[in-house]
C-alpha atoms as a PDB file:
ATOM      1  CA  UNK A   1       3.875  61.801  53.350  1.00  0.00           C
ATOM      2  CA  UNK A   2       3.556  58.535  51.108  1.00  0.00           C
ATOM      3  CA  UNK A   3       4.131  55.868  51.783  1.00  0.00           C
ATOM      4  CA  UNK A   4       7.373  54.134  50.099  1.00  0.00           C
ATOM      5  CA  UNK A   5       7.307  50.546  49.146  1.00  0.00           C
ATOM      6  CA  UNK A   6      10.366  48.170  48.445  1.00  0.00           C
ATOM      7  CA  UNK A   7       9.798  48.315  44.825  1.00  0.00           C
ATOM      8  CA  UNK A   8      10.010  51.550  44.561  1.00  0.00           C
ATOM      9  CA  UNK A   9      12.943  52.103  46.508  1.00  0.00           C
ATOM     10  CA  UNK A  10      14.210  48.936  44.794  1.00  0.00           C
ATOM     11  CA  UNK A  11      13.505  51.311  41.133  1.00  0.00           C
ATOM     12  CA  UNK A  12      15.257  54.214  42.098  1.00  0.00           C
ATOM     13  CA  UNK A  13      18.206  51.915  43.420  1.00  0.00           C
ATOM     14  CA  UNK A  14      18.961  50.486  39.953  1.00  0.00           C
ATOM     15  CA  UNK A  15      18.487  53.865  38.285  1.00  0.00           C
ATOM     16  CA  UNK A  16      20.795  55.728  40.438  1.00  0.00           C
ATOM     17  CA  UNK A  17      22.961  53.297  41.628  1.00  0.00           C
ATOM     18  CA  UNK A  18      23.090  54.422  44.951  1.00  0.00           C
ATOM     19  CA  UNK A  19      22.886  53.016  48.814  1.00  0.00           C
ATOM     20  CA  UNK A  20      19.502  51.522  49.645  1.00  0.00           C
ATOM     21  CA  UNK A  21      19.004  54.002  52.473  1.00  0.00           C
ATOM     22  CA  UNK A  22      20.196  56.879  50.062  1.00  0.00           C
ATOM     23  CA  UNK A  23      16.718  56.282  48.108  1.00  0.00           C
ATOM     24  CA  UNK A  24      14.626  55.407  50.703  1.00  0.00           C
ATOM     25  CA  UNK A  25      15.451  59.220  52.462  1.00  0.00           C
ATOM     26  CA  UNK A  26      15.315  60.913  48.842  1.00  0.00           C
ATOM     27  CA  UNK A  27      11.719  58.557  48.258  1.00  0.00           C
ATOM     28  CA  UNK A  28      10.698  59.737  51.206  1.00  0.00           C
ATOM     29  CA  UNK A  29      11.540  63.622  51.216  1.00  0.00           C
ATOM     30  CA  UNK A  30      10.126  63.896  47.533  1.00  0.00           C
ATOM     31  CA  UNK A  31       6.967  61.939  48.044  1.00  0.00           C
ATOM     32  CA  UNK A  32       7.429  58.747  46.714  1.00  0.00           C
ATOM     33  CA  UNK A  33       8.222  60.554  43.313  1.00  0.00           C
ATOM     34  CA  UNK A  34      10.873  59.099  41.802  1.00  0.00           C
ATOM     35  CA  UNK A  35      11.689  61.661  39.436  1.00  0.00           C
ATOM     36  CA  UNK A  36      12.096  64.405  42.135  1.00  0.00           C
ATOM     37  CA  UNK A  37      14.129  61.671  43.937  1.00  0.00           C
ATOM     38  CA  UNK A  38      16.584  61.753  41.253  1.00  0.00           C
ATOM     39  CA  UNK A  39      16.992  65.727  41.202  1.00  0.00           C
ATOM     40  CA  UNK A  40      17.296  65.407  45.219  1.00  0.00           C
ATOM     41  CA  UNK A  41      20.090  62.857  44.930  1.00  0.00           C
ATOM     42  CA  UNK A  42      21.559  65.128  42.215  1.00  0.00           C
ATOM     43  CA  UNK A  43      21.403  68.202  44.555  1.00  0.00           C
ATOM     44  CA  UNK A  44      22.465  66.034  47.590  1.00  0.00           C
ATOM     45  CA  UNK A  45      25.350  64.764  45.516  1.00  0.00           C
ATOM     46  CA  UNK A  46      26.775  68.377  44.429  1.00  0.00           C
ATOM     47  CA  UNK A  47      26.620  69.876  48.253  1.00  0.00           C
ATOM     48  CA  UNK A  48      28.954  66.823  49.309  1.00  0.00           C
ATOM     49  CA  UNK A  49      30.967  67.815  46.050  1.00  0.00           C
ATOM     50  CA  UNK A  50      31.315  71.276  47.229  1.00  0.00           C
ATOM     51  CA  UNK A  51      32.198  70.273  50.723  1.00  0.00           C
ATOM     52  CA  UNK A  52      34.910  68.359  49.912  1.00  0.00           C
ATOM     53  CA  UNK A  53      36.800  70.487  47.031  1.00  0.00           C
ATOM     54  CA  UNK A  54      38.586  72.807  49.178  1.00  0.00           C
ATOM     55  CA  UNK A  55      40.455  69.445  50.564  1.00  0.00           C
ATOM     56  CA  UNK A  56      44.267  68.814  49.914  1.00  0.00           C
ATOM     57  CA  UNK A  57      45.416  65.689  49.295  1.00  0.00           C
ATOM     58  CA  UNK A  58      48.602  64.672  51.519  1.00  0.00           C
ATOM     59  CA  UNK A  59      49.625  61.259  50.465  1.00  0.00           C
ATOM     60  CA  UNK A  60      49.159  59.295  47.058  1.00  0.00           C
ATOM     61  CA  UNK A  61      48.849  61.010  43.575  1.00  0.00           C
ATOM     62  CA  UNK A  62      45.363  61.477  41.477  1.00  0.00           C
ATOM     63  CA  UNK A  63      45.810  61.296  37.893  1.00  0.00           C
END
């Protein structure tokens, strides 16, 4: 497992605009490559996609 420095969390951060933490774990799980942190946030992304489509909404309207 490398080693992931600020920068490079820092990188991925602006790129994807996601949480700090959110690029650390994907930095960390892929490597320290960024580019299969970016496909592992993309992956990550559509599984919490998929969890939450069979939800109803009760109150408000979407438009």
């Amino acid at each position: 497992m490398a080693a992931v420095t600020a920068a490079a969390v820092m990188a991925l951060r602006e790129k994807t605009g996601l949480p700090m933490m959110e690029c650390k774990k994907a930095l960390t799980e892929c490597g320290g490559d960024t580019e299969q942190a970016v496909e592992w946030l993309r992956k990550q992304g559509v599984k919490t996609q998929a969890m939450r489509a069979d939800r109803e909404t009760s109150m408000g309207r979407l438009a």
